[in-house]
Protein backbone atom coordinates (compact mmCIF):
# COMPACT_ATOMS: atom_id res chain seq x y z
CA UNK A 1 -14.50 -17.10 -43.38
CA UNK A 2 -11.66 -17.73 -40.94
CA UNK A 3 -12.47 -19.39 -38.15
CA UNK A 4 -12.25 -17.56 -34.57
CA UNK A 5 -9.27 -18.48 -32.21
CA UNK A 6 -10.34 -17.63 -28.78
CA UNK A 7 -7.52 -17.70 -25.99
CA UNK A 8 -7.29 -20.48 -23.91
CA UNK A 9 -8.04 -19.78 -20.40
CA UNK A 10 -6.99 -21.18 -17.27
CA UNK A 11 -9.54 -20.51 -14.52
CA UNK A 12 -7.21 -21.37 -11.85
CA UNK A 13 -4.83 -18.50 -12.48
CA UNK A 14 -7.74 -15.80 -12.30
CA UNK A 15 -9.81 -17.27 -9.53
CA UNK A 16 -9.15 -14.46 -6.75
CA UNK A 17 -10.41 -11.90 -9.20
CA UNK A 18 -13.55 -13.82 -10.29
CA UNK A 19 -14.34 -14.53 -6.49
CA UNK A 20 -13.91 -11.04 -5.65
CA UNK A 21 -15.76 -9.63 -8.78
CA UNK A 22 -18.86 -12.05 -7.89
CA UNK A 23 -18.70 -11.91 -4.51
CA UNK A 24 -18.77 -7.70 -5.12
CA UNK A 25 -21.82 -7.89 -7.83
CA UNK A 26 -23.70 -10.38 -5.39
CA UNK A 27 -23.23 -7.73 -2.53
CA UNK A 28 -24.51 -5.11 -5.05
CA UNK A 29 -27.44 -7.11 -5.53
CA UNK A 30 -28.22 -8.55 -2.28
CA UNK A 31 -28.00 -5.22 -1.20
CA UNK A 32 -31.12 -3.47 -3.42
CA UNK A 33 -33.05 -5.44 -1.48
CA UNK A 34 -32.18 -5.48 2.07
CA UNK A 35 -32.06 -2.56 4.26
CA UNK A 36 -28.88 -2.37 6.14
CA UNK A 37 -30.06 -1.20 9.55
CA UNK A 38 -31.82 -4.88 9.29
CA UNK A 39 -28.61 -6.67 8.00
CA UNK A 40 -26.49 -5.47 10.85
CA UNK A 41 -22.96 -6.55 10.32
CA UNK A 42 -23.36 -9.16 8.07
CA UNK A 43 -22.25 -7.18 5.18
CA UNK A 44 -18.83 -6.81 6.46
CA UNK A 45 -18.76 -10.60 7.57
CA UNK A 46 -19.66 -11.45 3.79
CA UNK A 47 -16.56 -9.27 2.54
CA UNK A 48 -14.44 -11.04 5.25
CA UNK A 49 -15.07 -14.70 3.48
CA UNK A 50 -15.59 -13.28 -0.16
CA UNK A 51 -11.78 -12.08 0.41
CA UNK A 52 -10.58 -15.40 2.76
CA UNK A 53 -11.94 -18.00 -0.65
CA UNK A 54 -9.71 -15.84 -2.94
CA UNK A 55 -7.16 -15.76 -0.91
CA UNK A 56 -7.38 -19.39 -0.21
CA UNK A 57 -7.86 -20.40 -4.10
CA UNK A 58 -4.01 -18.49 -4.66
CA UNK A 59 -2.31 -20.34 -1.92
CA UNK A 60 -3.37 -23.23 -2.34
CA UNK A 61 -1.32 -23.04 -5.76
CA UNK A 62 1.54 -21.69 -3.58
CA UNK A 63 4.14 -24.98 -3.21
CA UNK A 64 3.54 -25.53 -6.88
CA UNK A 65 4.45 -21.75 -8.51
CA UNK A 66 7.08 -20.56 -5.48
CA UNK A 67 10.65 -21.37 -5.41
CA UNK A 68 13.52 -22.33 -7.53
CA UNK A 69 11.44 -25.69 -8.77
CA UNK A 70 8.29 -23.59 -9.55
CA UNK A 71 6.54 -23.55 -12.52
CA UNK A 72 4.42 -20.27 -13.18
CA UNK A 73 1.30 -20.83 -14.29
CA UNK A 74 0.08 -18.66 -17.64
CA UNK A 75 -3.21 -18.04 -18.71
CA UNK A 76 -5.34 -15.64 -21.31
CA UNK A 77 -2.48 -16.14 -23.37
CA UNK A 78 -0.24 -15.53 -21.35
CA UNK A 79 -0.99 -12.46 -20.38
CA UNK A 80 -1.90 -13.56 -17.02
CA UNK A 81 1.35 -15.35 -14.44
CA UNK A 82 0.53 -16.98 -11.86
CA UNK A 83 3.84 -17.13 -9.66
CA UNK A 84 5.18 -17.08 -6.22
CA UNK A 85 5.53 -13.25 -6.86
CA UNK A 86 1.77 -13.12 -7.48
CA UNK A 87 0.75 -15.37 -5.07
CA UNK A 88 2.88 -13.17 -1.91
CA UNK A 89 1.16 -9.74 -3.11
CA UNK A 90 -2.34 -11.16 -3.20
CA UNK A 91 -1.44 -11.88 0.24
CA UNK A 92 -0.41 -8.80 0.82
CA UNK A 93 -3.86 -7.21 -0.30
CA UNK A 94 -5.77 -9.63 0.72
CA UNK A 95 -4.51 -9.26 4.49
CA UNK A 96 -5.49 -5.35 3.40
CA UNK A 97 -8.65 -5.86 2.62
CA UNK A 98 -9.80 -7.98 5.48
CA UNK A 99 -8.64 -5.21 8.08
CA UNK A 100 -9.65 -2.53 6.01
CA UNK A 101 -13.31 -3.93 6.25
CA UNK A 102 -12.68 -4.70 9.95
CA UNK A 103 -11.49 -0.99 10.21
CA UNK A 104 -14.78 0.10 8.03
CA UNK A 105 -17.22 -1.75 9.63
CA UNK A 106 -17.18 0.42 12.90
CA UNK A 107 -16.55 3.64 11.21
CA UNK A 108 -19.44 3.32 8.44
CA UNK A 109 -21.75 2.88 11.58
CA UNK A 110 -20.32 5.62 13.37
CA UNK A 111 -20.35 7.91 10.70
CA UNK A 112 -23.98 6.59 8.92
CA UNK A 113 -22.18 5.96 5.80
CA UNK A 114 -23.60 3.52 3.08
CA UNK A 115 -22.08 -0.19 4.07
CA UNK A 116 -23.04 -2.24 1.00
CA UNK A 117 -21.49 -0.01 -1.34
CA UNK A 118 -18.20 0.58 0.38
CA UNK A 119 -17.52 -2.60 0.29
CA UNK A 120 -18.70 -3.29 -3.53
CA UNK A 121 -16.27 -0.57 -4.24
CA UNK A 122 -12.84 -2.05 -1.75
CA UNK A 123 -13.24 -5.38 -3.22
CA UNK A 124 -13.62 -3.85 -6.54
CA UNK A 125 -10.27 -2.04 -5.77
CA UNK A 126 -8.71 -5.14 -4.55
CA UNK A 127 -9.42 -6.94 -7.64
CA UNK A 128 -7.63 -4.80 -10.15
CA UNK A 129 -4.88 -4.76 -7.49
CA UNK A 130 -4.73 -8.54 -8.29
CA UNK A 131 -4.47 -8.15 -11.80
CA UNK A 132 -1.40 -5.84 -11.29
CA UNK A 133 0.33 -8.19 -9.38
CA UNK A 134 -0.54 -11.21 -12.02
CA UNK A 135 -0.43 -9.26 -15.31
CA UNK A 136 2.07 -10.14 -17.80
CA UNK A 137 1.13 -7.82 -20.23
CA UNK A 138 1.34 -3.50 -20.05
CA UNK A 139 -2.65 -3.84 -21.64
CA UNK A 140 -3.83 -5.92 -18.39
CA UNK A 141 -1.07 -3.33 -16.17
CA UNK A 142 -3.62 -0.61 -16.99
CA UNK A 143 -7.10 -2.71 -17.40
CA UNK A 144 -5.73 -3.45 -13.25
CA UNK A 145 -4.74 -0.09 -12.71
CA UNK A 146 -7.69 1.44 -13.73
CA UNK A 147 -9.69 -0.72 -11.67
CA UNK A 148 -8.32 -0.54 -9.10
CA UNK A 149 -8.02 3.85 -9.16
CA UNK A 150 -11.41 4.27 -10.50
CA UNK A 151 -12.80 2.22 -7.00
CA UNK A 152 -10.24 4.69 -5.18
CA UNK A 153 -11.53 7.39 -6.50
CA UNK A 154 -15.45 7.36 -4.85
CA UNK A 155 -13.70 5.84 -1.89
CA UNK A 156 -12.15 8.93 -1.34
CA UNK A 157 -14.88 11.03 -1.42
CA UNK A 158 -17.02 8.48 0.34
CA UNK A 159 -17.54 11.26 3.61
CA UNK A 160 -20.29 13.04 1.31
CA UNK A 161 -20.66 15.11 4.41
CA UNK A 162 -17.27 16.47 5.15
CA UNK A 163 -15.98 18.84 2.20
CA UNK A 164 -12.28 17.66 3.03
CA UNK A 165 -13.71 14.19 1.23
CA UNK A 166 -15.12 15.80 -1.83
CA UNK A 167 -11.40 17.66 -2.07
CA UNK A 168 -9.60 14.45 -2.02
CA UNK A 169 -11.51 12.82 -4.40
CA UNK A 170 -11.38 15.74 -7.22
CA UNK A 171 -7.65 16.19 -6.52
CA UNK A 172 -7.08 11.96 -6.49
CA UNK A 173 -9.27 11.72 -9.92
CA UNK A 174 -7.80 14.72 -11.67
CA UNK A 175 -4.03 13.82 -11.04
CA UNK A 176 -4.94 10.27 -11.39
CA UNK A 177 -6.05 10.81 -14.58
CA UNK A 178 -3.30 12.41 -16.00
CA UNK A 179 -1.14 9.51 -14.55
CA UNK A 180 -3.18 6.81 -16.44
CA UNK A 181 -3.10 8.82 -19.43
CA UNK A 182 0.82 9.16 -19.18
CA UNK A 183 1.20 5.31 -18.49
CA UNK A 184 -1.31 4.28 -21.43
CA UNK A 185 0.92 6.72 -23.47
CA UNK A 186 3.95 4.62 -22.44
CA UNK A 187 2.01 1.34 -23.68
CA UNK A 188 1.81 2.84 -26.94
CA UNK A 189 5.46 3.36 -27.42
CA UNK A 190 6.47 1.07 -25.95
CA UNK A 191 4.38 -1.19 -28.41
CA UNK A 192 5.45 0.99 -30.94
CA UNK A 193 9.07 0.04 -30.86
CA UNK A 194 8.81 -3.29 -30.08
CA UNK A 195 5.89 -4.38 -31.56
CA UNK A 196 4.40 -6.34 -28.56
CA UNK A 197 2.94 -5.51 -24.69
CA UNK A 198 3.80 -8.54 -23.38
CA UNK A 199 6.18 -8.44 -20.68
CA UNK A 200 8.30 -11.48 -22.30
CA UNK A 201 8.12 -10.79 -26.03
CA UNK A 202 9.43 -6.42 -24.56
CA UNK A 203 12.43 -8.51 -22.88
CA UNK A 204 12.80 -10.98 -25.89
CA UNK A 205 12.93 -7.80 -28.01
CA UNK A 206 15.49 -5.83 -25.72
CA UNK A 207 17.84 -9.10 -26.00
CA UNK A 208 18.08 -9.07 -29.77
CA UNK A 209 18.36 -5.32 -30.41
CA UNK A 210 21.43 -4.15 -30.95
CA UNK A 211 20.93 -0.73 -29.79
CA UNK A 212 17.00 0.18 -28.19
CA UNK A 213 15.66 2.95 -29.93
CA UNK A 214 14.50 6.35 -28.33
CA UNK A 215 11.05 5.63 -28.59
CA UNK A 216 11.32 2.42 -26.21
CA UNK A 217 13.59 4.66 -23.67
CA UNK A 218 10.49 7.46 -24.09
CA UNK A 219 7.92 4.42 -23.63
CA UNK A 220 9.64 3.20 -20.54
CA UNK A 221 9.81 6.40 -18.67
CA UNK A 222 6.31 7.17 -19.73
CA UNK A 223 5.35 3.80 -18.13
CA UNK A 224 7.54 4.71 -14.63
CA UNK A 225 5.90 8.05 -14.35
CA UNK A 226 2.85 6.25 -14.56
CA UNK A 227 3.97 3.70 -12.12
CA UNK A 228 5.67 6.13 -9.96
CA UNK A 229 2.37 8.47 -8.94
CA UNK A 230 0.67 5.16 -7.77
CA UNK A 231 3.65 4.44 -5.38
CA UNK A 232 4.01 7.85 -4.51
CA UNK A 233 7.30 8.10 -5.13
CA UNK A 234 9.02 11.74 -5.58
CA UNK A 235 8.58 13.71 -7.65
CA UNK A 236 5.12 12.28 -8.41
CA UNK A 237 3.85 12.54 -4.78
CA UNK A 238 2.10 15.79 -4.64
CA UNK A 239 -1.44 14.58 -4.43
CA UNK A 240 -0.32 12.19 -1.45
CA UNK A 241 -0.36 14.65 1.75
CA UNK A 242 -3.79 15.93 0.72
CA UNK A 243 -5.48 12.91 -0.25
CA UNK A 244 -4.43 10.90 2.87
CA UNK A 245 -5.81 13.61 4.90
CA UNK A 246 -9.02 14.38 3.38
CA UNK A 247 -10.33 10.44 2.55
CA UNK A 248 -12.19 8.32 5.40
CA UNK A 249 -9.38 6.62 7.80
CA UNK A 250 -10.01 3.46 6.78
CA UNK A 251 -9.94 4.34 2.94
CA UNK A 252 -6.29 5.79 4.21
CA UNK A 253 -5.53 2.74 5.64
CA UNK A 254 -6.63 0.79 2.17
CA UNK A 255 -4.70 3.46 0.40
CA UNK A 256 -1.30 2.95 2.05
CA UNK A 257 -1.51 -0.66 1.78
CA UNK A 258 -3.09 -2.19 -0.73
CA UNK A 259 -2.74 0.29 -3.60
CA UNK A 260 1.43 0.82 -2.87
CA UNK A 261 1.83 -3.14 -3.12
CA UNK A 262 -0.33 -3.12 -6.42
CA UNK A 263 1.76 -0.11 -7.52
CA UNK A 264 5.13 -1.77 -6.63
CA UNK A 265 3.96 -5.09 -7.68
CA UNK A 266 3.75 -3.99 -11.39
CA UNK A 267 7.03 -1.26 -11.17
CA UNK A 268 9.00 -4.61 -9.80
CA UNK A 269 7.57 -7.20 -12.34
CA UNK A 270 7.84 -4.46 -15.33
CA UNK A 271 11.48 -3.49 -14.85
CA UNK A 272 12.74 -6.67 -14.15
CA UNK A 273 10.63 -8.99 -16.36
CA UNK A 274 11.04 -6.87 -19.35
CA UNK A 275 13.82 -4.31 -19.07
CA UNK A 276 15.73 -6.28 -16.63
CA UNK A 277 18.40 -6.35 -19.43
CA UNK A 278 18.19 -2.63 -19.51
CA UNK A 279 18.87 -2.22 -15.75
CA UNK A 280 22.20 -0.13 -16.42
CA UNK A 281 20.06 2.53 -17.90
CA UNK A 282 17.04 2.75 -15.30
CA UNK A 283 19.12 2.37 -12.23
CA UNK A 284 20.16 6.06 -12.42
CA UNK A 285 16.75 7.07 -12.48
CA UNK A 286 15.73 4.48 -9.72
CA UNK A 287 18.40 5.98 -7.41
CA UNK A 288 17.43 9.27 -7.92
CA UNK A 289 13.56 8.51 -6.76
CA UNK A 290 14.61 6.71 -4.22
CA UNK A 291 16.89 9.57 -2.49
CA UNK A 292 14.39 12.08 -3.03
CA UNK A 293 11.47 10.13 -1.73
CA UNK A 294 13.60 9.41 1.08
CA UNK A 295 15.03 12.88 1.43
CA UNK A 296 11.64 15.07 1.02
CA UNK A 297 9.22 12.28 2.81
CA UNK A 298 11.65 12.37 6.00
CA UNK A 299 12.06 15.70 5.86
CA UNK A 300 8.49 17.79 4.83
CA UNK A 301 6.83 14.59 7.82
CA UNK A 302 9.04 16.68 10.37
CA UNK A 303 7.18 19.63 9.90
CA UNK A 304 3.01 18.68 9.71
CA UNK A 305 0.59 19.21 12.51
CA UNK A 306 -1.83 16.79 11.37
CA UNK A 307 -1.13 12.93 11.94
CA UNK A 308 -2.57 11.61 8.76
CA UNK A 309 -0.24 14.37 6.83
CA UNK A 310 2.55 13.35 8.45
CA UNK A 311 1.92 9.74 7.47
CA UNK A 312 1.56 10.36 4.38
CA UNK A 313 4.72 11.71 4.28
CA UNK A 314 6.17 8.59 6.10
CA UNK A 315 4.47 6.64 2.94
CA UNK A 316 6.79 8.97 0.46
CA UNK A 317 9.57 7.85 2.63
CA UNK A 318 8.91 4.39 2.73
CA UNK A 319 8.46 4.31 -0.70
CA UNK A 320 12.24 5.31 -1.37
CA UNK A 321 13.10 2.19 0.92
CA UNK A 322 11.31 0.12 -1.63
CA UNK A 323 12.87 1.48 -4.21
CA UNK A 324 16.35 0.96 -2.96
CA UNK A 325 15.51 -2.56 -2.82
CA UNK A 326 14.35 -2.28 -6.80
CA UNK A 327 17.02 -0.32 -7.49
CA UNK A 328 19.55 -3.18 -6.01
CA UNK A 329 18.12 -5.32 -9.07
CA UNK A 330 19.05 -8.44 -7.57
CA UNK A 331 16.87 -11.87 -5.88
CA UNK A 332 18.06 -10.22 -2.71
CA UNK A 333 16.71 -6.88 -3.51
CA UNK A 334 13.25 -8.12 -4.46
CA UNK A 335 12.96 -10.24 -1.57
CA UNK A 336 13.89 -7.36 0.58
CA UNK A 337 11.33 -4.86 -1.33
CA UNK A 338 8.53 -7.37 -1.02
CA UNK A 339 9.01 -8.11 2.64
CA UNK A 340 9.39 -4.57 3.20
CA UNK A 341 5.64 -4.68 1.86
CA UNK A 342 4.32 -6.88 4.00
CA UNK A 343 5.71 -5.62 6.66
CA UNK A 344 4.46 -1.79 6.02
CA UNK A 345 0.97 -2.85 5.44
CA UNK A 346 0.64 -4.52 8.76
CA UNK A 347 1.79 -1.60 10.35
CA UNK A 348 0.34 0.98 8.62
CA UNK A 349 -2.88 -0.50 8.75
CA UNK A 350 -2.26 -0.94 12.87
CA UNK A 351 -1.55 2.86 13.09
CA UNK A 352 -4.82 3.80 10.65
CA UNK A 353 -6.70 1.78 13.06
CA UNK A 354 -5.44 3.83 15.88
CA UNK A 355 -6.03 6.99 13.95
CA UNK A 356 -9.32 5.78 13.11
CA UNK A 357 -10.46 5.59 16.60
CA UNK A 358 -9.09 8.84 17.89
CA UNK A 359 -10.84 11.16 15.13
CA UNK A 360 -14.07 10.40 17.10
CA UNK A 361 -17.43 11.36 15.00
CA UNK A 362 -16.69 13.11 12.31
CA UNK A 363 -13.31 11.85 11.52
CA UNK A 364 -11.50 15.11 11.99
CA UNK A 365 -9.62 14.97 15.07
CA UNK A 366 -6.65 14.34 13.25
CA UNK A 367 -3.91 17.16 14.78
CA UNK A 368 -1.10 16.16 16.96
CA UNK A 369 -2.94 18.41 19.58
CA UNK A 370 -5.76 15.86 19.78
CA UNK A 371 -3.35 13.23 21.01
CA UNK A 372 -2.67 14.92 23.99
CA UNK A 373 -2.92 12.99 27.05
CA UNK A 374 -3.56 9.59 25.29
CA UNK A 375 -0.79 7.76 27.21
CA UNK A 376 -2.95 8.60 30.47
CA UNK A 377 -6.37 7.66 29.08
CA UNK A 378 -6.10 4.75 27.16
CA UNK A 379 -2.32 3.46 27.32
CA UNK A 380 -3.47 0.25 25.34
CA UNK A 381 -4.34 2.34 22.41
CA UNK A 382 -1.20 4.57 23.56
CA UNK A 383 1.18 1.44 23.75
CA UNK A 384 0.21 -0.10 20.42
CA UNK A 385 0.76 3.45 18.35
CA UNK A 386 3.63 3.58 20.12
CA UNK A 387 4.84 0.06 18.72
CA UNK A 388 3.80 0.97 15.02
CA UNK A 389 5.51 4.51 15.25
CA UNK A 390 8.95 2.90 16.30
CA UNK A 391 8.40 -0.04 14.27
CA UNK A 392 8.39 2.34 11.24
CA UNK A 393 11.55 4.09 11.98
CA UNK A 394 12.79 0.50 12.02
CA UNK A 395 13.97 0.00 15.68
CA UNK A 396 14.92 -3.62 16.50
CA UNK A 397 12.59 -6.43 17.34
CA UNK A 398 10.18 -5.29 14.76
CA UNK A 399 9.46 -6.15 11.72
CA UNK A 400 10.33 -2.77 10.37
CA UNK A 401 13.68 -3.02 11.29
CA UNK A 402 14.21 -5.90 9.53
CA UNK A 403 12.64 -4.83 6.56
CA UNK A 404 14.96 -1.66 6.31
CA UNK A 405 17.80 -3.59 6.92
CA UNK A 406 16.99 -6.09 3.90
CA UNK A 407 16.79 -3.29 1.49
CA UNK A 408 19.97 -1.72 2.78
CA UNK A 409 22.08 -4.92 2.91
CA UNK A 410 20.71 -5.85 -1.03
CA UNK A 411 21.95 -1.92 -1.84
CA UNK A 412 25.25 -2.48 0.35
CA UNK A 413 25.99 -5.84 -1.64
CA UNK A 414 25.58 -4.56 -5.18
CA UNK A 415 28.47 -1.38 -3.85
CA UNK A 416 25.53 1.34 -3.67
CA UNK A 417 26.67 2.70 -0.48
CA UNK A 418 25.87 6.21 -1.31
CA UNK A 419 21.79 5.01 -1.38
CA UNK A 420 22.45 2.55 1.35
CA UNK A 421 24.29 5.53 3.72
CA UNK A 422 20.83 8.28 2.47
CA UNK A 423 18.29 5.10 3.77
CA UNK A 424 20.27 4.79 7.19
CA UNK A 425 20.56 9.08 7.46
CA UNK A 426 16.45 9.16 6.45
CA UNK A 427 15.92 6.31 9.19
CA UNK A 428 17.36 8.76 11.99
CA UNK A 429 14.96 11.90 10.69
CA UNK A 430 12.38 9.43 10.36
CA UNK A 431 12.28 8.40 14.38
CA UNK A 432 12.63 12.39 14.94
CA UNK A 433 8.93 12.76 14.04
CA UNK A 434 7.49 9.23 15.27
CA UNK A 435 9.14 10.17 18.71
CA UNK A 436 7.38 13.42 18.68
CA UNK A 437 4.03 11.87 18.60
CA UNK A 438 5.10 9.98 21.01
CA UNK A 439 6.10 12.22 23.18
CA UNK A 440 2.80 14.06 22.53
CA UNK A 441 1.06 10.97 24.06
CA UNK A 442 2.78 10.48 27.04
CA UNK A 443 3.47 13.58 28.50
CA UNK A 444 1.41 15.46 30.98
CA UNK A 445 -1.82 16.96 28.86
CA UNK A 446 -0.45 20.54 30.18
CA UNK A 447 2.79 20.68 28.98
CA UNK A 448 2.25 19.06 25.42
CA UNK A 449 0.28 21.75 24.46
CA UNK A 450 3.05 23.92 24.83
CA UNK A 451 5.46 21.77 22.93
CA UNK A 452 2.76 21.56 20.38
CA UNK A 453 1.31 24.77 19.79
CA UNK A 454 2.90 27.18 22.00
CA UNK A 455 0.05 27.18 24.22
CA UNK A 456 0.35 28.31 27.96
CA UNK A 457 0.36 25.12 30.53
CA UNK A 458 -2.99 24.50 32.03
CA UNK A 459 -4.55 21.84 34.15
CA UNK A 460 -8.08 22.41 33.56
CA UNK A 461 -7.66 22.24 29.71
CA UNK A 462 -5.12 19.23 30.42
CA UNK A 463 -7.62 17.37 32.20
CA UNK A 464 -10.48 18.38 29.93
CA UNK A 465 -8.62 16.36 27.14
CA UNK A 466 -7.82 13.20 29.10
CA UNK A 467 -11.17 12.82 29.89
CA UNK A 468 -12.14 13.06 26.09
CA UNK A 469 -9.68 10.56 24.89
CA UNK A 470 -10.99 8.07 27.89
CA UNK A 471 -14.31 8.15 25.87
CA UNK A 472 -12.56 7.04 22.97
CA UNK A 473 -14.83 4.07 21.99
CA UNK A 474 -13.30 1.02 20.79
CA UNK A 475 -15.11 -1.56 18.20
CA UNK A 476 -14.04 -5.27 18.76
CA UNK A 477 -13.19 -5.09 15.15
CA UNK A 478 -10.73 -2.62 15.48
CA UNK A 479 -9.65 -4.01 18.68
CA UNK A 480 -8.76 -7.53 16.59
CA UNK A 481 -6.99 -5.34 13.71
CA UNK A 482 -4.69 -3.71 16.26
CA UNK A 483 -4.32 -6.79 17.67
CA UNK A 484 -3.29 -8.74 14.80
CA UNK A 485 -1.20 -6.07 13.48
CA UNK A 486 0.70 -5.59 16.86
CA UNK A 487 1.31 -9.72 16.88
CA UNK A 488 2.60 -9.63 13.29
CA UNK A 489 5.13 -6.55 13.88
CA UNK A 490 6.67 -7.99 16.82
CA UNK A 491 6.46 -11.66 15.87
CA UNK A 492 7.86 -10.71 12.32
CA UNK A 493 10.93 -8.79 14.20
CA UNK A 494 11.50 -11.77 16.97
CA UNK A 495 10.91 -14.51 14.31
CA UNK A 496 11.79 -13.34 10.96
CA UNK A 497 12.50 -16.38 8.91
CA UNK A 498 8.87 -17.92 8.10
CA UNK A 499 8.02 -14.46 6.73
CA UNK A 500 11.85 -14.14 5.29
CA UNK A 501 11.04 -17.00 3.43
CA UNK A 502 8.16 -16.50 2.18
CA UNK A 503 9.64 -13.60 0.24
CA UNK A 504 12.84 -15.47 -0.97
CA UNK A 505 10.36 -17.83 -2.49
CA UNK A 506 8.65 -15.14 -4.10
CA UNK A 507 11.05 -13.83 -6.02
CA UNK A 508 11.02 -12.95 -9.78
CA UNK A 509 12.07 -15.97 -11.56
CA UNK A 510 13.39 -13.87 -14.64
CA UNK A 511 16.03 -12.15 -12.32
């Protein structure tokens, strides 16, 4: 009999994951056995260090894997790369996560949802988000993506009490599916025609062949159609609008951030790391995402009434500005796609936490209607929305502004002024329907309803919705994630370069 080679394994490479997979079960378990009326908040305290010891096992690898002197770190032969890449999107997520439970440990109160199990399920999510960031191979692409949709899935329909949940989880798990299946599909030809699923031995392959066969080209857009629904990038964005709106805020919030960097992660370390040689023949198709994402997000947010749909459709949109960066192909592209990451999820997450406290019990105060009058209520809140808003249409001083302009310049040097001149037009439709909000917010209760809905002016119905919005009640949790996303979007745009950095020195090394 043969004797059995096992895979070496280097422990230090998948630490995060195992800290957030035991740190999940022990929750589960813990959990059977105390009530959570008696555990009070220490459920979401326990997420908030299970997530700050994986975050701190990655970086403290960080000096030794970033840079142009790093050495990536493989392990489960080699299927797994530790890298500065790696190391900036667990960041990324892992700065999700935490305000995501911050977000979620008000709301779950409010809404007498199930603690223990929400938060089983985020860091569940979070962990195959890791993987996709880390993986080196299309089999541990899906095994991450998988994990981390599956988790997504009962986190959207979380709200067992409001049908709007139920709806976004069916829709979410049906179209899901079908993207999985498409992706896994890809795997297989792509394996087919090369013989291998590792990312290196695909790019090893691609340099010796003479001319790539169809299969590989049919494998490779079966794997960016899988890729591209977890982005929600056009034309695969249809389940976006309705999924945003119907899932718990904070699940929104989660959604925006942490699954579009764990999306992107893999689309940027895929294309580059193993058909980076192939660029002249996905670059087309790149371009064209990108302008419609940018075209129909901008656009179709103009026209919703409901503040989580038109987010959503803000994602779409920032998703094309991600993909101009990808598209660019270049160090400078990458480092302008991931810091365009970074930046988003800080202020997405800030507005979700805004949102989050305005749709009062119930979580379905969500139209633009229900913002009436906030300016004169609670201008904090007011002021910090505000900040989010205009940091996402990328006005300066914020960190949005300086994460459209990376992905633009990186397009403008590699003589794609066409995509560059569709980001800038996009930006300009873009601030149309932050402003509106805005505007929605500040002026006098009485005449936004009739800029919103048509409605006749009136004081008494005016002042009848400035005193709801003063009872707005505000958790010191969400207080501290507003806080620290408001500090990061304004420190990011005053004081770029730590953060600028940090995503130079994350760059793919096969580039």
């Amino acid at each position: 009999m043969l004797p059995i080679t096992l895979p070496e394994v280097e422990w230090i490479v998948l630490a995060p994951e195992l800290i957030l997979v035991v740190g999940a079960l022990t929750l589960l378990l813990v959990s059977t056995f105390v009530p959570s009326r008696r555990a009070g908040n220490s459920w979401s305290m326990f997420t908030l260090a299970v997530t700050g010891a994986a975050l701190i096992s990655t970086l403290g690898l960080w000096q030794e894997v970033s840079g142009p002197q790093g050495v990536p770190r493989l392990g489960l032969a080699d299927a797994i790369v530790l890298d500065g890449f790696a190391v900036f999107v667990t960041v990324a997520i892992g700065a999700a996560v935490a305000m995501a439970v911050l977000l979620a440990d008000g709301y779950l109160w409010r809404e007498r949802l199930d603690q223990p199990g929400f938060y089983v399920l985020l860091l569940l999510s979070a962990t195959g988000g890791l993987l996709m960031a880390k993986a080196n191979d299309l089999i541990v692409v899906f095994l991450g993506l998988e994990i981390l949709s599956i988790a997504l899935y009962v986190l959207a329909g979380f709200h067992r009490r409001r049908s709007e949940s139920s709806e976004a989880a069916i829709k979410y798990f049906v179209l899901g599916s079908f993207s999985s299946a498409i992706f896994l599909y890809g795997v297989a030809l792509t394996y087919g025609a090369t013989g291998t699923t590792n990312l290196a031995g695909i790019a090893e392959f691609l340099r010796s062949a003479i001319v790539p066969g169809g299969v590989l080209y049919a494998g490779f857009g079966l794997l960016l159609v899988g890729l591209g629904f977890k982005v929600a990038a056009v034309p695969f964005h249809m389940w976006t609008p309705d999924v945003y709106q119907g899932s718990p805020t904070p699940v929104t919030a989660f959604m925006a951030a942490a699954a579009k960097a764990a999306g992107f992660a893999a689309l940027l370390r895929i294309m580059l790391s193993a058909f980076g040689s192939q660029r002249l023949e996905w670059q087309p198709i790149v371009w064209v995402m990108a302008v419609a994402s940018l075209v129909v997000g901008s656009l179709l947010a103009v026209v919703q009434t409901d503040v989580k749909r038109m987010l959503a459709y803000s994602s779409i949109s920032h998703a094309g500005y991600i993909l101009i960066g990808l598209h660019a192909a270049t160090e400078r592209g990458v480092a302008g796609s991931l810091f365009y990451l970074l930046a988003y999820t800080f202020m997405v997450l800030g507005s979700f936490a805004v949102v989050t406290i305005v749709g009062r019990r119930g979580d379905g105060a969500h139209r633009l209607d229900d913002y009436r009058g906030l300016g004169r209520a609670r201008p904090g809140l007011a002021f910090c929305l505000t900040v989010f808003l205009l940091a996402q249409a990328g006005v300066p001083f914020t960190a949005g502004f300086l994460a459209k302009f990376g992905v633009i310049a990186a397009s403008v040097a590699t003589g794609s002024y066409a995509l560059a001149v569709v980001g800038m037009l996009a930006a300009v439709v873009a601030t149309f329907f932050y402003l509106r909000l805005i505007v929605v917010m500040y002026m006098a209760a009485d005449e936004t309803a009739a800029v919103v809905d048509g409605a006749a002016p009136g004081g008494d119905r005016g002042d009848a919705v400035v005193a709801s919005a003063a009872g707005l009640e505000l958790p010191p949790a969400v207080g501290l994630v507003i806080g620290v996303a408001l500090a990061f979007t304004i420190g990011a745009g005053v004081l770029p370069e730590p953060m600028l950095d940090f995503a130079r020195h994350a760059t793919l090394l096969a580039l």
